[in-house]
C-alpha atoms as a PDB file:
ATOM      1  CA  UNK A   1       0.000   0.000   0.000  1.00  0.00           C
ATOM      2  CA  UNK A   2       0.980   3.216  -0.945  1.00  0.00           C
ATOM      3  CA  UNK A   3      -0.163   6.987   1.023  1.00  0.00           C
ATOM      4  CA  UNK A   4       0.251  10.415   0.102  1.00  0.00           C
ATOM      5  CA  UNK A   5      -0.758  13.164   1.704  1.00  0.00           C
ATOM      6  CA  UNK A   6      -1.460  16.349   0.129  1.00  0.00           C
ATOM      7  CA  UNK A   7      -2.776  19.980   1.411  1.00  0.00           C
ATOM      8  CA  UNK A   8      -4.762  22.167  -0.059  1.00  0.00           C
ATOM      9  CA  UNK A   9      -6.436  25.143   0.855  1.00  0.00           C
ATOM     10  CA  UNK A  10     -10.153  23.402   1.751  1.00  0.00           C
ATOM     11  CA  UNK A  11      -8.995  19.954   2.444  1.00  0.00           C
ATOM     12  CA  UNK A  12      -6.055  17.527   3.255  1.00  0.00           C
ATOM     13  CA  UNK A  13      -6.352  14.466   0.629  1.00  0.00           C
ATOM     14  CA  UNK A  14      -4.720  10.903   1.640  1.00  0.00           C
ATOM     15  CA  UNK A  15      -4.547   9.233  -1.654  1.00  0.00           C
ATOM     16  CA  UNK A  16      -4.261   5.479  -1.267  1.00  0.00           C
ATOM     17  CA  UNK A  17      -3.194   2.804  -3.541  1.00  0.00           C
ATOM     18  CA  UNK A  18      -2.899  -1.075  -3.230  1.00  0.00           C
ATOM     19  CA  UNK A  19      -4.609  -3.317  -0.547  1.00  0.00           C
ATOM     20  CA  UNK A  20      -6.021  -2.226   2.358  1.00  0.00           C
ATOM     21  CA  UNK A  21      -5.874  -5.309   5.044  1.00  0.00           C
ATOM     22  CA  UNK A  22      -5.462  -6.133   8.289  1.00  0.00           C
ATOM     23  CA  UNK A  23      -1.321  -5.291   7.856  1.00  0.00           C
ATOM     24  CA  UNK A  24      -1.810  -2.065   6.055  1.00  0.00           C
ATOM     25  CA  UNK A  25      -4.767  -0.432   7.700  1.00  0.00           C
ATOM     26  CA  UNK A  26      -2.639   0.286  10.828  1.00  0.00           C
ATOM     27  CA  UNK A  27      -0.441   2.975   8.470  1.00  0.00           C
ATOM     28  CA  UNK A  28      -3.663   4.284   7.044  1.00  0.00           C
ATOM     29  CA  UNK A  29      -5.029   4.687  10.426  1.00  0.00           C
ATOM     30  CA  UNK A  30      -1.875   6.741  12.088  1.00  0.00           C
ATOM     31  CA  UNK A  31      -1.846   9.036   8.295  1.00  0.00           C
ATOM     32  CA  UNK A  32      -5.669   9.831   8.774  1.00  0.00           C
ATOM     33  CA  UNK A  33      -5.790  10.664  12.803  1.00  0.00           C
ATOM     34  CA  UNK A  34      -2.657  12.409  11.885  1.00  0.00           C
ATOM     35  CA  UNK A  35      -4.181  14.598   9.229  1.00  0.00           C
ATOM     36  CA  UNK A  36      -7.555  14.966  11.036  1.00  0.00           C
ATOM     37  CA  UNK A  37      -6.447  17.757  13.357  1.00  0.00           C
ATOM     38  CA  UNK A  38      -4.153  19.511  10.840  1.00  0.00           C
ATOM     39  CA  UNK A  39      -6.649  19.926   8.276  1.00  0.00           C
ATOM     40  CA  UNK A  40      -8.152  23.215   7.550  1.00  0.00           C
ATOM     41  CA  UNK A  41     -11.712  22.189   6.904  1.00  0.00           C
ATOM     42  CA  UNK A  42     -11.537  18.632   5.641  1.00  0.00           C
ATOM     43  CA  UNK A  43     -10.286  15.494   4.855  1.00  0.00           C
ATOM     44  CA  UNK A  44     -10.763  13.296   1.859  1.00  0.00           C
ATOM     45  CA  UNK A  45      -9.767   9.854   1.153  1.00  0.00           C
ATOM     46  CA  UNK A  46      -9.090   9.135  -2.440  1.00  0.00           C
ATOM     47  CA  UNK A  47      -9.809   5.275  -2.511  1.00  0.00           C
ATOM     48  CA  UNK A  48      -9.651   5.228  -6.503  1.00  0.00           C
ATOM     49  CA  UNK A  49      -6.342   3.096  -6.564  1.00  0.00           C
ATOM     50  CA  UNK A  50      -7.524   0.525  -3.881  1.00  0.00           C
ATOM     51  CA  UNK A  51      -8.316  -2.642  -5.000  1.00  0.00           C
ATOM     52  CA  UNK A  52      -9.018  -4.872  -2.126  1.00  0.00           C
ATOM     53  CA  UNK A  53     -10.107  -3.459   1.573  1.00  0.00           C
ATOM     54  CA  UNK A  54     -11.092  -5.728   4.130  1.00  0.00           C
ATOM     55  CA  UNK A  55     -12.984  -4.784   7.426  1.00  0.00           C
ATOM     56  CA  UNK A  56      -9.918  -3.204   9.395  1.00  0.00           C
ATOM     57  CA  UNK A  57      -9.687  -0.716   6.451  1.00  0.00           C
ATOM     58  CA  UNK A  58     -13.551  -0.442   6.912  1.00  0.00           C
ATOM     59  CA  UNK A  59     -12.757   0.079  10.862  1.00  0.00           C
ATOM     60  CA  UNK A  60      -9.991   2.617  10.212  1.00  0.00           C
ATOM     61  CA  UNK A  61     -12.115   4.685   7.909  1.00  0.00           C
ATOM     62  CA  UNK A  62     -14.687   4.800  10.771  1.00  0.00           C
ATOM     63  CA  UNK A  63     -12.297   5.941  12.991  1.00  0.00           C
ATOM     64  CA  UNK A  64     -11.201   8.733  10.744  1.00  0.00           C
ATOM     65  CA  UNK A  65     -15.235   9.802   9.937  1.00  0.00           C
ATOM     66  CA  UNK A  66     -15.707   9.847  14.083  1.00  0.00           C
ATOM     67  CA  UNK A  67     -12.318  11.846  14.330  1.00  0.00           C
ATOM     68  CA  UNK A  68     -13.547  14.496  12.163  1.00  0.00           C
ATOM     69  CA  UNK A  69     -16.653  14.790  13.328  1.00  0.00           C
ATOM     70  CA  UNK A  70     -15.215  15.628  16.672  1.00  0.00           C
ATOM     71  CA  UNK A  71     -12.776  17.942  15.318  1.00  0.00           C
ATOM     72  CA  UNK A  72     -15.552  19.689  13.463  1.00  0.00           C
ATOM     73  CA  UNK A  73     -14.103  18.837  10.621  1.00  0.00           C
ATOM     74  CA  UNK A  74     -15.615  17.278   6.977  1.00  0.00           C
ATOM     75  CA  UNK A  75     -14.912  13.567   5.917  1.00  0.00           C
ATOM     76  CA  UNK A  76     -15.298  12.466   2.303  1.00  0.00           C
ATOM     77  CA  UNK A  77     -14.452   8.901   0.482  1.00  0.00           C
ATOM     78  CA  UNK A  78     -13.148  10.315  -2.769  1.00  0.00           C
ATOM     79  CA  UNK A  79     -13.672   8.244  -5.984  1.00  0.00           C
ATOM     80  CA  UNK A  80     -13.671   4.933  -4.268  1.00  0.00           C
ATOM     81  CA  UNK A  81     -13.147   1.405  -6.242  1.00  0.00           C
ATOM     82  CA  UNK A  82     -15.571  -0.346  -7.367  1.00  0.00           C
ATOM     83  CA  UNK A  83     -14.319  -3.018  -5.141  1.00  0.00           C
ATOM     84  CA  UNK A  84     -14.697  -0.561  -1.865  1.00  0.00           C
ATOM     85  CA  UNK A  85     -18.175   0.594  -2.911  1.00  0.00           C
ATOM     86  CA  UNK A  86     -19.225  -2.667  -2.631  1.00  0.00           C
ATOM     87  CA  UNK A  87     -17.557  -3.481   0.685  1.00  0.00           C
ATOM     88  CA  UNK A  88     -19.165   0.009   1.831  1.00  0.00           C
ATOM     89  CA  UNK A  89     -22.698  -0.976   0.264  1.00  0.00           C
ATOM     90  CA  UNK A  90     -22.574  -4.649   1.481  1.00  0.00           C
ATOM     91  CA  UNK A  91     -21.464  -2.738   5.207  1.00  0.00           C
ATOM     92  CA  UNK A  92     -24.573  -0.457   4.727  1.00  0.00           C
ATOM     93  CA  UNK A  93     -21.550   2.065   5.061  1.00  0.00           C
ATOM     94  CA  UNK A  94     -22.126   3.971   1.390  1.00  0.00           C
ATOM     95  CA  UNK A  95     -24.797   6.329   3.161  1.00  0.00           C
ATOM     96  CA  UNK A  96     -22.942   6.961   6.324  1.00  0.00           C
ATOM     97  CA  UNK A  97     -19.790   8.318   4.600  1.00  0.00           C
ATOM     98  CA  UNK A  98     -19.602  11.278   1.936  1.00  0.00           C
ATOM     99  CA  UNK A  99     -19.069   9.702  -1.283  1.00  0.00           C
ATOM    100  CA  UNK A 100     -18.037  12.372  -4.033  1.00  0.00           C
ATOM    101  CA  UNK A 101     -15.824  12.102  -7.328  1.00  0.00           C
ATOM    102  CA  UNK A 102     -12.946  13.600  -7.320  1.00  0.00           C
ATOM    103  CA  UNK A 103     -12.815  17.488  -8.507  1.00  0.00           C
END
């Protein structure tokens, strides 16, 4: 799995690409609680590159949407897989989260 973080003026984007397992999701989780409080306004996860997430990636994204929310901050999935969308959508998840494309 790859990260990388960028800042922009409304929002910090974590772009991810590869898997997103059980072994990985622990380096997604310490990017995104990392970026939570830094952010200006937002964060987004681009999930476009990801091709397999399992429910610890599920769990850390969780954790990052309840971060936010108590930072007063915004949390969007950007441009997720088609392989996420239906681990979000089988997890009843897709409605929870802010799903947008990317701009």
């Amino acid at each position: 799995m790859r990260i990388e973080t960028t800042n922009t003026v409304d929002e910090t984007i974590i772009t991810i690409e590869g898997d997103i397992d059980l072994y990985s999701s622990p380096e997604l989780r310490t990017a995104v609680l990392k970026a939570v409080p830094k952010a200006t306004a937002g964060v987004g996860i681009h999930l476009g590159g990801v091709s397999y997430m399992d429910s610890s990636g599920v769990a850390t994204l969780v954790e990052g949407l309840r971060s936010a929310k108590e930072n007063g901050k915004t949390f969007a999935l950007v441009a997720p897989s088609q392989s996420v969308m239906k681990v979000l959508e089988l997890a009843r998840l897709d409605s929870v989260f802010e799903v947008r494309p990317a701009r």
